[in-house]
Protein backbone atom coordinates (compact mmCIF):
# COMPACT_ATOMS: atom_id res chain seq x y z
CA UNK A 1 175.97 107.00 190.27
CA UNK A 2 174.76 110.33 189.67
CA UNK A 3 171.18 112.17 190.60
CA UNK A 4 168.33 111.95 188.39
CA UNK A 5 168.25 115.78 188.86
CA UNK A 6 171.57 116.09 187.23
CA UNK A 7 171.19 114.06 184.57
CA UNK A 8 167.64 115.38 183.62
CA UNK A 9 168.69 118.65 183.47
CA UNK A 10 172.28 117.86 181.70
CA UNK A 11 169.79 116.55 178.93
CA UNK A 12 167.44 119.59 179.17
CA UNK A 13 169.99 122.35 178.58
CA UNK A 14 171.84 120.40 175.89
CA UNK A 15 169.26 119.65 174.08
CA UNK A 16 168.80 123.73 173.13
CA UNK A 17 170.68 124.30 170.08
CA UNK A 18 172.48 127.61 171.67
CA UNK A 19 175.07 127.88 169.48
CA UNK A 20 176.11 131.65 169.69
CA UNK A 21 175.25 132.42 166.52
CA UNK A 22 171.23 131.41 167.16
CA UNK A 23 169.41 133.04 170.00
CA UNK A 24 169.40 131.43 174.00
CA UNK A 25 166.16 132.91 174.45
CA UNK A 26 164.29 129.11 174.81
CA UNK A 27 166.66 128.02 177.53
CA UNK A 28 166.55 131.40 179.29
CA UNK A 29 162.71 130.58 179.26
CA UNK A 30 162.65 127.24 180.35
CA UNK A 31 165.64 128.00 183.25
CA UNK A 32 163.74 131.38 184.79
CA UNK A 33 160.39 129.13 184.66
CA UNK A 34 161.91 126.22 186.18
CA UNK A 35 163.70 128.79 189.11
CA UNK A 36 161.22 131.01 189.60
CA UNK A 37 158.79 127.90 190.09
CA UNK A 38 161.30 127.04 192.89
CA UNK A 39 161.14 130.49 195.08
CA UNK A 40 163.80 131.82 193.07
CA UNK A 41 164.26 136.08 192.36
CA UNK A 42 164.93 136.48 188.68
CA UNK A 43 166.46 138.90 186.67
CA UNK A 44 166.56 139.24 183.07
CA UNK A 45 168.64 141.06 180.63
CA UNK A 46 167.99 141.47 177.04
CA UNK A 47 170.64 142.18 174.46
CA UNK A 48 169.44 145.02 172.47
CA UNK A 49 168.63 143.00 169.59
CA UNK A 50 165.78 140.99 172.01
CA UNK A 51 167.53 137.59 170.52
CA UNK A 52 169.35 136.78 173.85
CA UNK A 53 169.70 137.04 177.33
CA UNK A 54 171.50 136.87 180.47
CA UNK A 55 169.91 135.27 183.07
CA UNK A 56 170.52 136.21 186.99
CA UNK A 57 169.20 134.21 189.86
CA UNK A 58 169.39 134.81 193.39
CA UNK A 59 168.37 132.07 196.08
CA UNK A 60 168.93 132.79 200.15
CA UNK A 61 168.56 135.86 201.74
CA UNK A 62 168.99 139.28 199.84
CA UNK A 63 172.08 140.54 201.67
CA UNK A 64 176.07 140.62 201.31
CA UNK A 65 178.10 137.63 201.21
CA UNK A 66 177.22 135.40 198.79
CA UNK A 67 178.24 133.15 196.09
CA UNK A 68 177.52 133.65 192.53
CA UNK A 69 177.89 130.69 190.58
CA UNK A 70 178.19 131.36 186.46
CA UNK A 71 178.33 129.81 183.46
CA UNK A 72 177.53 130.48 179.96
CA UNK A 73 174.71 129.11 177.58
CA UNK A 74 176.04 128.92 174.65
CA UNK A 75 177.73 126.83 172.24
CA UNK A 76 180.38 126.66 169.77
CA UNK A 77 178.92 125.23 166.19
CA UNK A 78 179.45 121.89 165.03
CA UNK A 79 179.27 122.16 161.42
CA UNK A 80 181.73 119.81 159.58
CA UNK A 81 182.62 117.63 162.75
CA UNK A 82 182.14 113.71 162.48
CA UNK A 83 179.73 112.91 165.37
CA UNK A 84 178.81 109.50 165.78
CA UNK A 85 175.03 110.34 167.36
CA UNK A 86 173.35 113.63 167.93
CA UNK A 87 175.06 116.20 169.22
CA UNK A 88 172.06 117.94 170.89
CA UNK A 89 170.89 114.43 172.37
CA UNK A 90 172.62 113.48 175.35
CA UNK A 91 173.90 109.79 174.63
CA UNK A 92 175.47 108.01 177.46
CA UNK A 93 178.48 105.45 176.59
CA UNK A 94 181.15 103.66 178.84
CA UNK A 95 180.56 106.19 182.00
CA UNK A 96 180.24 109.45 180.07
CA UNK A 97 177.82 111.84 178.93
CA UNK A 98 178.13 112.83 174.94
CA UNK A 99 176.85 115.95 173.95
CA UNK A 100 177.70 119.43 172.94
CA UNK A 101 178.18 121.26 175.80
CA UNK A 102 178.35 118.64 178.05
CA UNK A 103 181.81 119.84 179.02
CA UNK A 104 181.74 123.48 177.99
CA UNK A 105 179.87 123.84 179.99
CA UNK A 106 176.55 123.42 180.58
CA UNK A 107 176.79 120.37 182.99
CA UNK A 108 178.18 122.80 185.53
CA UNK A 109 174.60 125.07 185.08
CA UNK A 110 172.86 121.68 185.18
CA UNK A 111 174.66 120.57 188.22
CA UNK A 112 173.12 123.51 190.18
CA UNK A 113 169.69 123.74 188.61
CA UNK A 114 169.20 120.02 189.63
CA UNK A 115 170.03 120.88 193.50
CA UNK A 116 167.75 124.17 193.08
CA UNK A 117 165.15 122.65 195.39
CA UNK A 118 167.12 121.05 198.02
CA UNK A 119 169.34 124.82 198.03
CA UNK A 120 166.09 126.28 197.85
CA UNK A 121 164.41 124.07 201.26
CA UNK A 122 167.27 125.49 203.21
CA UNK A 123 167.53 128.40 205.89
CA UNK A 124 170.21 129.52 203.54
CA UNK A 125 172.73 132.10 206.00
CA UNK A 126 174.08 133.65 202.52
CA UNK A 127 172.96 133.74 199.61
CA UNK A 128 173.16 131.66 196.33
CA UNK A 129 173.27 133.27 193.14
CA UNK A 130 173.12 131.40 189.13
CA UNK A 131 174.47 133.56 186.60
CA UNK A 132 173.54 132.38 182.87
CA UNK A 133 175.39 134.50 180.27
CA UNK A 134 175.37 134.37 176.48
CA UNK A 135 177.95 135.21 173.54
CA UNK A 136 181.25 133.37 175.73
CA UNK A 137 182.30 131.82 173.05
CA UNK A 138 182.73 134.75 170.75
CA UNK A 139 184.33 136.92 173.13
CA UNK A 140 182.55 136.98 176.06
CA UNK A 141 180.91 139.97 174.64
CA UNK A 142 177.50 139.45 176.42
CA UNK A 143 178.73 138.49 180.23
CA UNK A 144 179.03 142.18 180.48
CA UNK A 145 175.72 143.83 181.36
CA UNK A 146 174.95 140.58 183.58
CA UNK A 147 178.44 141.54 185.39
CA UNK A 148 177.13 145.35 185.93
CA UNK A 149 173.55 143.53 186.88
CA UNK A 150 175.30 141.92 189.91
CA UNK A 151 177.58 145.14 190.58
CA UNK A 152 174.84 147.15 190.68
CA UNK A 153 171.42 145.55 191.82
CA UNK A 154 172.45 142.97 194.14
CA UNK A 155 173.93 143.09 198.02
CA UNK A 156 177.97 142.39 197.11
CA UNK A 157 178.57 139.00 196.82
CA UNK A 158 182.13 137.44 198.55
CA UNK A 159 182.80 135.63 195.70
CA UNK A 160 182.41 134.61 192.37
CA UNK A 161 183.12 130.56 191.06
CA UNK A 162 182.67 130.26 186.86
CA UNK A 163 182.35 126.65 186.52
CA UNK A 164 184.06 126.49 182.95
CA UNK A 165 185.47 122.82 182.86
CA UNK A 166 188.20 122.38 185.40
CA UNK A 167 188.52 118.40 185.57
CA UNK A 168 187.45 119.86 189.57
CA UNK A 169 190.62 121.23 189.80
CA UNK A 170 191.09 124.99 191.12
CA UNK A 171 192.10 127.69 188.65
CA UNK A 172 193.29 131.08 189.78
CA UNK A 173 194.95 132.59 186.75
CA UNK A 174 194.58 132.68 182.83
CA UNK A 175 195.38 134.56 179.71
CA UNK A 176 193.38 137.45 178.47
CA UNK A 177 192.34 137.53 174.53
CA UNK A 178 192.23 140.74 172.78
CA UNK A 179 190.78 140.40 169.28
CA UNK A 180 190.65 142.29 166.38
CA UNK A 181 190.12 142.86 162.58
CA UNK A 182 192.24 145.06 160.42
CA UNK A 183 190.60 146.69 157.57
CA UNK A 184 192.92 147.99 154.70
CA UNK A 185 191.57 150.37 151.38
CA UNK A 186 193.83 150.97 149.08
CA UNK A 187 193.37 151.94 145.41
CA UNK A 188 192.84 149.14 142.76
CA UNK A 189 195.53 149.95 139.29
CA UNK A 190 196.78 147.38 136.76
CA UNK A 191 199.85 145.43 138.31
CA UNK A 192 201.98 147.07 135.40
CA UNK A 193 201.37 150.43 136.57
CA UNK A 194 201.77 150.09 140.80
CA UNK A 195 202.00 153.94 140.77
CA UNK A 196 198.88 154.22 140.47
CA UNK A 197 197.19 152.18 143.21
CA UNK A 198 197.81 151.53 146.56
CA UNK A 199 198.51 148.08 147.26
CA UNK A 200 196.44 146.49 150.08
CA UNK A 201 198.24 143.45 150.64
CA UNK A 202 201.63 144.46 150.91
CA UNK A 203 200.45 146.93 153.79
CA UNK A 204 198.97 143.87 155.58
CA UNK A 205 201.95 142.31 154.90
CA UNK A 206 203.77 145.05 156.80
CA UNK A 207 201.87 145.12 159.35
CA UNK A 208 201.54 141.38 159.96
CA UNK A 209 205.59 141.07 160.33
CA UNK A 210 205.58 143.95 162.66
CA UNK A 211 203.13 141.94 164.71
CA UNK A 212 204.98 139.14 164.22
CA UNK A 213 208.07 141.04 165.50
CA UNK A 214 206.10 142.01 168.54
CA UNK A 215 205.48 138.10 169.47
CA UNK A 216 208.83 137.19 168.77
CA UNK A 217 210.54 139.95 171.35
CA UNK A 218 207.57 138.61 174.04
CA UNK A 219 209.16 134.84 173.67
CA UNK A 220 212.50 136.18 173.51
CA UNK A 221 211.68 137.70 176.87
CA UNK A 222 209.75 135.04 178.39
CA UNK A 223 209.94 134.79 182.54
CA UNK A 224 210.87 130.67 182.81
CA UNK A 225 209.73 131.14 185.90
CA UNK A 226 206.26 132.09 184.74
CA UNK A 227 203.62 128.91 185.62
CA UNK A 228 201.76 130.09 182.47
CA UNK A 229 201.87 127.27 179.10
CA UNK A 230 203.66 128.97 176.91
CA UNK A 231 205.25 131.39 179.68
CA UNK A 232 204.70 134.54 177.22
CA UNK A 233 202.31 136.65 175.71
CA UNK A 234 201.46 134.72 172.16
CA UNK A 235 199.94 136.50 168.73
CA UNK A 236 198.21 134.55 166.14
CA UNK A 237 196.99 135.37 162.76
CA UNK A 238 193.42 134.03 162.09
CA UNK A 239 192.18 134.92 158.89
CA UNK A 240 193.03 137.17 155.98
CA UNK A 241 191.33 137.93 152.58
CA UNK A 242 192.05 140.41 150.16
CA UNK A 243 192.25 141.28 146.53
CA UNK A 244 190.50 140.23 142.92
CA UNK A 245 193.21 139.02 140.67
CA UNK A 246 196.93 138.71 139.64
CA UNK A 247 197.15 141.16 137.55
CA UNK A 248 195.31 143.80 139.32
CA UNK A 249 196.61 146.13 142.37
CA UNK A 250 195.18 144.85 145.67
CA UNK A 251 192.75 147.28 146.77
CA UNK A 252 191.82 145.77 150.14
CA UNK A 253 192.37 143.38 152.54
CA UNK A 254 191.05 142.00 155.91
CA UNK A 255 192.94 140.07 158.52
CA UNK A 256 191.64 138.72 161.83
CA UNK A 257 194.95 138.59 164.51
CA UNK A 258 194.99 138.02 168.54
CA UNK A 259 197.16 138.69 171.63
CA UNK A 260 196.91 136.59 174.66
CA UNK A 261 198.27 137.95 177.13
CA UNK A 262 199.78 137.27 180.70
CA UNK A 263 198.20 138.69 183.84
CA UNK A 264 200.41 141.73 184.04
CA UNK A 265 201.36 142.53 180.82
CA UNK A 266 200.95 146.30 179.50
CA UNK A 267 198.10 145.84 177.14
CA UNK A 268 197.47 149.05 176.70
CA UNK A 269 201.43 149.13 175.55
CA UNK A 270 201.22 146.51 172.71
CA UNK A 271 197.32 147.68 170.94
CA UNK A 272 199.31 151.54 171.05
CA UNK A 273 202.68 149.96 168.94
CA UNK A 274 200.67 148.30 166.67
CA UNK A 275 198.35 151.16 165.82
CA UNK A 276 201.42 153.39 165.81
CA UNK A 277 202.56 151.21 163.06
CA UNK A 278 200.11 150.98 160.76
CA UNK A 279 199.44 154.58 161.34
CA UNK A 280 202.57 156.42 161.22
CA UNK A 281 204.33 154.04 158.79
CA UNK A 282 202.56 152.21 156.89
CA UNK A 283 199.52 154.23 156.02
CA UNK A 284 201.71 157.34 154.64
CA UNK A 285 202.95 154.67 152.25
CA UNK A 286 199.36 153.62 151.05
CA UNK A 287 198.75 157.14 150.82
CA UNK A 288 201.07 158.54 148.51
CA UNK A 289 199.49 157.68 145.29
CA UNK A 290 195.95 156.74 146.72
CA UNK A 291 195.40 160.12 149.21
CA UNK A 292 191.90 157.96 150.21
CA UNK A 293 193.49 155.05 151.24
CA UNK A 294 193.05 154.28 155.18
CA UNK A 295 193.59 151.50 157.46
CA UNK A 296 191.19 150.77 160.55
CA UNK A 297 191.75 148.48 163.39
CA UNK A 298 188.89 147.39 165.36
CA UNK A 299 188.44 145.34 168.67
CA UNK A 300 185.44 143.14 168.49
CA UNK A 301 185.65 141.51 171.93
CA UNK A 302 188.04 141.42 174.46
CA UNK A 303 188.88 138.86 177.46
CA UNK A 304 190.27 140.40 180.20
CA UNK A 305 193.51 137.68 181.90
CA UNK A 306 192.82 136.22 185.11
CA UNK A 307 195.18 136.59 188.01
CA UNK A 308 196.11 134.64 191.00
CA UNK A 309 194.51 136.82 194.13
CA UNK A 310 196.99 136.38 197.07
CA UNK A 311 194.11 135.11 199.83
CA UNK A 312 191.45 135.50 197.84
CA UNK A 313 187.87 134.53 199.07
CA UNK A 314 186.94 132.57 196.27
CA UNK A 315 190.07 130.60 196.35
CA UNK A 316 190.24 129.86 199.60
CA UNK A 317 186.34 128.72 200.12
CA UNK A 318 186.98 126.83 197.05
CA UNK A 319 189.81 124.97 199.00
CA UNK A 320 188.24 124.48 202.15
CA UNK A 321 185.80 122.79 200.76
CA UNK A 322 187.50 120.25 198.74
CA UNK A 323 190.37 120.14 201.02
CA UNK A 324 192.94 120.68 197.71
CA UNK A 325 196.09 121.99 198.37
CA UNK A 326 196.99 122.57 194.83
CA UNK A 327 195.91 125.44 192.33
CA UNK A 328 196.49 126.06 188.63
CA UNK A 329 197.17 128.40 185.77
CA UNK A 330 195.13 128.01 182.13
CA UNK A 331 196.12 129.65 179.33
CA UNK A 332 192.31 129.41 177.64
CA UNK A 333 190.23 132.40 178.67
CA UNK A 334 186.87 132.41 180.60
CA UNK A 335 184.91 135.46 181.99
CA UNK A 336 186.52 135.02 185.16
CA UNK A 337 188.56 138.27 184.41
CA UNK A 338 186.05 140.50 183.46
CA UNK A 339 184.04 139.40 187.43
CA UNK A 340 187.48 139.90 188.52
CA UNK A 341 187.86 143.38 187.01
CA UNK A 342 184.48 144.72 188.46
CA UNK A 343 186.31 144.30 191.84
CA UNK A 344 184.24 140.43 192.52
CA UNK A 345 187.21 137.90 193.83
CA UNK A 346 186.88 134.89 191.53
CA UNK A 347 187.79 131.50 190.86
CA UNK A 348 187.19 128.95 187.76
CA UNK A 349 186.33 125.61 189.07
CA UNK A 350 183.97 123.14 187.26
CA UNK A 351 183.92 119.54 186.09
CA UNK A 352 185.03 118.06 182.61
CA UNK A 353 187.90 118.29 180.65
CA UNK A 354 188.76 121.68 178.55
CA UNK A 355 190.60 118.64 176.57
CA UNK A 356 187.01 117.74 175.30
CA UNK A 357 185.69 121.13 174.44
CA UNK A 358 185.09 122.52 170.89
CA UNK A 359 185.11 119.35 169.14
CA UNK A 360 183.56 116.16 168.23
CA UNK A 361 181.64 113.60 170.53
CA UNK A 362 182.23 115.93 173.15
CA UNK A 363 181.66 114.51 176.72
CA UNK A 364 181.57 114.45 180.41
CA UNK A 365 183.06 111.64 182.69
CA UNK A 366 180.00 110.63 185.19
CA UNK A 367 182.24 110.66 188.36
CA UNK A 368 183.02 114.33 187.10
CA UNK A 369 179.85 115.18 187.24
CA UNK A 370 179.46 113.33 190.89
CA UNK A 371 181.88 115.63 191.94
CA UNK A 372 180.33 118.18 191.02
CA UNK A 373 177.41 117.62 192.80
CA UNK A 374 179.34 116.68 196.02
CA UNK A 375 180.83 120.06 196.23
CA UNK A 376 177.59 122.00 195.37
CA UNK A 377 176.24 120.56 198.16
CA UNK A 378 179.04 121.43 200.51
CA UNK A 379 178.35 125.06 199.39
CA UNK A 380 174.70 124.81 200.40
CA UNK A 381 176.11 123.86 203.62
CA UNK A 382 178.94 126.82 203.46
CA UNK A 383 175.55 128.85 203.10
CA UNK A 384 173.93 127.81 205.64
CA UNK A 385 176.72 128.86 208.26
């Protein structure tokens, strides 16, 4: 069995349509009413838009020490997916919970709002924080001005725990994801006369085998050793579009392309090759009958890798508490990285199964969901020492 809290507020949060590309505002509004109805100190922040928000949330005394518990709000869409009931109505089956988002991951969020008044009744020692973020799923492009939020306005916490689904299992390391679209002008000619155009295509072309040159010396010089699934630094293509016709000279094309790489590995190192690339050998080539022609390379979103911290606080209160021995590696990203770059030690623990993320009839075991609950309230007991 699980709490009626838990599985009131599971329903609540899933039932706002927060995919990313719609605005998190009406949860945002219903979670700060519901907290700050409780005794909790709320802070909001906007994007610049005004269509979303991060939400921050600070229970227990105001002072060093604390735990900040985070998760994000939204979504990914579920267009074109064969649900069998609603996937914004919770629907519970055979011991789970169906539901988008019931894994990723706003059962974790729910989890904690639900014990919000027992957390709130005690002489907390340290203090909780709940960290609501928006945009993970396309980047974690919004986590960052609720990251310099806690960094800046509150007492410095010990420890950060995302709750992204974990099956309750500790993770202490994962890849990064650096994104980015490649934008290529060229000049348009007929295909009889390729002299006089610049062909927009064939410099993608280039520059996609140099990339794919790049992946292939990464697996070629994997570490076996490394606990990572694949043990290397992986590229992928997304997404490319370009010309009008056969018979015409390509004049552009776009193509979407990823690294993911291994805590550790020269970043920096592989975004400077590529650009070197395009820019010193490939663009001179586009150039020589089409002077205009240019190539840009743009980085909408970045997630920065996780690493294992030897002794880390969150780590280690993470296994004192649930007495596990064990710890793991993921190669899917969270925004554990970026709390971990702003100098907060962090772990990614949370219930449900990354297995059921992103697609259809997504769900949540109920004794997941139970064990959730027993380890948030091992916390409040953590923070009342």
């Amino acid at each position: 069995m699980i709490r009626s809290s838990s599985r009131e507020m599971i329903e609540r949060l899933v039932g706002f349509d927060t995919v990313s590309a719609k605005s998190n505002l009406a949860l945002i509004d219903f979670v700060q009413d519901y907290l700050e109805s409780q005794g909790a100190r709320c802070r909001r922040i906007v994007n610049a838009e005004g269509t979303k928000a991060n939400l921050l949330a600070s229970l227990g005394p105001d002072q060093p020490g604390g735990v900040v518990l985070s998760g994000h709000s939204d979504v990914v869409p579920v267009d074109g997916q064969p649900w069998d009931t609603d996937p914004f109505t919770v629907v519970e089956k055979d011991g789970r919970l169906y539901g988008r988002g019931t894994a990723d991951m706003k059962s974790f969020l729910a989890i904690a709002l639900g014990l919000v008044p027992e957390i709130a009744a005690q002489p907390l020692a340290k203090p909780i924080h709940l960290a609501f973020s928006y945009d993970e799923e396309v980047g974690c492009t919004g986590v960052a001005s609720l990251i310099d939020t806690v960094s800046r306005q509150l007492p410095d916490p010990a420890l950060v725990i995302v709750g992204e689904p974990t099956s309750m299992q500790i993770v202490n390391g994962h890849k990064g994801c650096f994104l980015f679209e490649t934008e290529i002008t060229g000049q348009a000619a007929h295909s009889s006369l390729p002299q006089l155009g610049a062909n927009a295509i064939m410099a993608a072309g280039k520059i996609i085998a140099h990339i794919a040159g790049l992946a292939a010396e990464k697996r070629a010089a994997a570490d076996p050793e490394n606990p990572f699934d694949p043990p290397y630094t992986t590229f992928n293509m997304g997404e490319i579009n370009g010309g009008k016709a056969i018979n015409i000279v390509a004049q552009d094309c776009r193509f979407t392309w990823e690294f993911r790489p291994v805590p550790g590995e020269d970043t920096d190192a592989i975004i400077a090759e590529v650009e070197r690339f395009a820019m010193a050998e490939v663009l001179p080539e586009l150039q020589e009958f089409a002077p205009h022609a240019s190539i840009e390379i743009r980085r909408p979103a970045t997630v920065l890798p996780l690493a294992p911290e030897k002794d880390g606080a969150a780590e280690s209160l993470v296994r004192r508490l649930t007495g596990a021995n064990d710890s793991a590696v993921v190669s899917f990203g969270t925004e554990g990285g970026l709390f971990q770059a702003a100098g907060l030690s962090t772990v990614v623990f949370g219930p449900g199964s990354i297995d059921q993320a992103h697609q259809a009839n997504e769900f949540i075991a109920l004794e997941q969901v139970a064990a959730c609950e027993a380890f948030l309230l091992k916390l409040c007991d953590w923070a009342r020492s």
